[in-house]
Protein backbone atom coordinates (compact mmCIF):
# COMPACT_ATOMS: atom_id res chain seq x y z
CA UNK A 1 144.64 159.42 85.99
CA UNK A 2 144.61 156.71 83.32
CA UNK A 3 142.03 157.68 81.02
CA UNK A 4 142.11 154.38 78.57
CA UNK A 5 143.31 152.12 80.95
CA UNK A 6 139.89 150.05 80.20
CA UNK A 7 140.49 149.81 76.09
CA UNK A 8 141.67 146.60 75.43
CA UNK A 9 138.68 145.12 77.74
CA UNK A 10 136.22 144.26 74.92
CA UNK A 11 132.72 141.72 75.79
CA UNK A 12 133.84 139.79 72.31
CA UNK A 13 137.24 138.30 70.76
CA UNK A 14 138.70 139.43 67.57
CA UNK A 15 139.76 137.03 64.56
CA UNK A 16 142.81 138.01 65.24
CA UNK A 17 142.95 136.31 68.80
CA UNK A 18 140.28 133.34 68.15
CA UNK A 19 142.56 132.33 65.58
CA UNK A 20 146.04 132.85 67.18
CA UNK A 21 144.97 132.03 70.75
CA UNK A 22 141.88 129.72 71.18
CA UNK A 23 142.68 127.45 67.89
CA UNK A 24 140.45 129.22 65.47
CA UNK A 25 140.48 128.64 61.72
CA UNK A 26 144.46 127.50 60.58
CA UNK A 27 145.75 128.90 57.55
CA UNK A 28 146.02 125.94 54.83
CA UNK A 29 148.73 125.44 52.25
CA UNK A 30 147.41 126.33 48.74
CA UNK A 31 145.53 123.23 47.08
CA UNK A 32 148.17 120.49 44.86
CA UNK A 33 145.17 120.36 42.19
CA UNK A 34 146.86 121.44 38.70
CA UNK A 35 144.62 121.37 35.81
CA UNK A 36 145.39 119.27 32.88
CA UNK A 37 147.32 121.08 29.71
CA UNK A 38 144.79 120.98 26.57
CA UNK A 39 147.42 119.86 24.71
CA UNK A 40 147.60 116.31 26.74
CA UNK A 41 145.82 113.17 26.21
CA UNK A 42 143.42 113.29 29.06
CA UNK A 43 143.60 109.51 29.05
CA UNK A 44 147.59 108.59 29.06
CA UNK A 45 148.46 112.39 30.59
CA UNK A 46 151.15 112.58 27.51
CA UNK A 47 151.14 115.24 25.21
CA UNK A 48 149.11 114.20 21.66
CA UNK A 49 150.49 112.95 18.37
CA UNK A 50 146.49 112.28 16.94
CA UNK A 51 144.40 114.58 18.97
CA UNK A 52 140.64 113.22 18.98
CA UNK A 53 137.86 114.85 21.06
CA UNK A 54 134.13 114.26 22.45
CA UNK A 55 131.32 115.66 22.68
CA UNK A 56 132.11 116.52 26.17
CA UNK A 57 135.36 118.06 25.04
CA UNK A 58 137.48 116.05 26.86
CA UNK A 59 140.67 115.31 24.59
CA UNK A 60 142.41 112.12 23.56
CA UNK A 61 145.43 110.62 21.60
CA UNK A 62 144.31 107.86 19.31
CA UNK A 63 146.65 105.70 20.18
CA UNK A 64 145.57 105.20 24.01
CA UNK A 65 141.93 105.94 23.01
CA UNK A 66 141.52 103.29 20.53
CA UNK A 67 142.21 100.52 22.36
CA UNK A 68 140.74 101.48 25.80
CA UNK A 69 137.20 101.47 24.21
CA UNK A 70 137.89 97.99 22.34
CA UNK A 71 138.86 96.75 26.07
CA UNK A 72 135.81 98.31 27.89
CA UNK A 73 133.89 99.81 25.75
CA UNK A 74 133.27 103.44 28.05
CA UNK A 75 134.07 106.86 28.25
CA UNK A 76 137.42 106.95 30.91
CA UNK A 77 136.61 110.57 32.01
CA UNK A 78 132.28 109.90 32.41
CA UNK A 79 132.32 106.00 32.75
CA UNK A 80 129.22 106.31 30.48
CA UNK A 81 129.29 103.48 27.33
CA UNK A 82 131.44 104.79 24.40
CA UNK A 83 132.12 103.68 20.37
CA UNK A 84 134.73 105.45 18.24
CA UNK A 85 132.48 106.93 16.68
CA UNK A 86 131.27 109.36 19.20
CA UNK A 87 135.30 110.73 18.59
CA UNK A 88 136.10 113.36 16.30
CA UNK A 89 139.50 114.86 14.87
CA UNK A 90 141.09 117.74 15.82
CA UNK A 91 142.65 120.18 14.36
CA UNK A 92 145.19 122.26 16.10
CA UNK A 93 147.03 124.97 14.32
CA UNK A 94 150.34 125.85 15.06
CA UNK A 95 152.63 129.24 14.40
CA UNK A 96 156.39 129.45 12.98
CA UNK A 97 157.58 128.82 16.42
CA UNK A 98 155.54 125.31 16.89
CA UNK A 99 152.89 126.28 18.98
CA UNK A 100 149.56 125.87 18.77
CA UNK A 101 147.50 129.11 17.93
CA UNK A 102 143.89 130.26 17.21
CA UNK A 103 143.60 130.39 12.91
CA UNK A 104 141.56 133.55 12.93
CA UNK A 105 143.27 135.73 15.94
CA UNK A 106 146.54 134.21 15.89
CA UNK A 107 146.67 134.02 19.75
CA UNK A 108 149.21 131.57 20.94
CA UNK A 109 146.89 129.27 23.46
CA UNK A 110 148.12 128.94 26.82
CA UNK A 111 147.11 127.24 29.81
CA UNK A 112 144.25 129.66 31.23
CA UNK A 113 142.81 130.29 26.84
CA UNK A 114 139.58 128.95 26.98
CA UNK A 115 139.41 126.94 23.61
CA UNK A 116 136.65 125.48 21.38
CA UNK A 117 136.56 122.94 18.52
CA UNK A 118 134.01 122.68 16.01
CA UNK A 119 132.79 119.03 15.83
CA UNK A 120 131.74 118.81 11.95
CA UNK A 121 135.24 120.02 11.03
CA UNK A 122 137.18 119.33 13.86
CA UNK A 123 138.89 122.90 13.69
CA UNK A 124 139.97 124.30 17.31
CA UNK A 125 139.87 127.81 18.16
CA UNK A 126 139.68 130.46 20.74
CA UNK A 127 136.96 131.31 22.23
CA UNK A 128 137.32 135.32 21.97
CA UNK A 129 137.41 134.17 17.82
């Protein structure tokens, strides 16, 4: 005579139906943030003729740098106060093909390398280097 005819009659609500049938959490689309390329200026969003860092290492071209800190004299990323001298050259290296690469592993950067520069010389590499 029916053995599991009382299964389904639970004292609590699955995921499953608090979600589907009492308006539980909603699946969201994926997030629109894309992280900025290390080879753009972080300041124009173009990619750099003159790269320049900071001490934060938050890159630059020197052509939209330059004049920003004449103007108002700050940091654009921080908003803390800024000279051109706290900016130092970089220096990218880049293979046969044109792109850039670390000097000592010859790994071609992409977006996800995780990249350092050295601030006395200015040199960039990776960070596995």
């Amino acid at each position: 005579m029916g053995k599991k005819q009382h299964q389904k009659d639970k004292m609590y609500i699955t995921a499953t139906e608090w979600r589907e049938q009492y308006g539980g959490k909603k699946k969201t689309a994926e997030s629109t943030f894309k992280r900025l390329p290390f080879y753009c200026c972080a300041l124009s969003l173009q990619t750099f003729t003159h790269p320049y860092g900071t001490k934060e290492g938050h890159v630059f071209d020197l052509s939209a740098i330059v004049p920003f800190i004449r103007k108002y004299g700050i940091n654009p990323i921080t908003g803390e106060k800024m000279d051109s001298k706290a900016l130092f050259k970089l220096n990218f290296f880049k293979n046969a093909d044109g792109k850039f690469h670390c000097p000592v592993m010859y790994k071609v950067f992409t977006d996800t390398s995780a990249i350092a520069a050295i601030k006395s010389t200015g040199n960039v590499y990776s960070m596995e280097a």
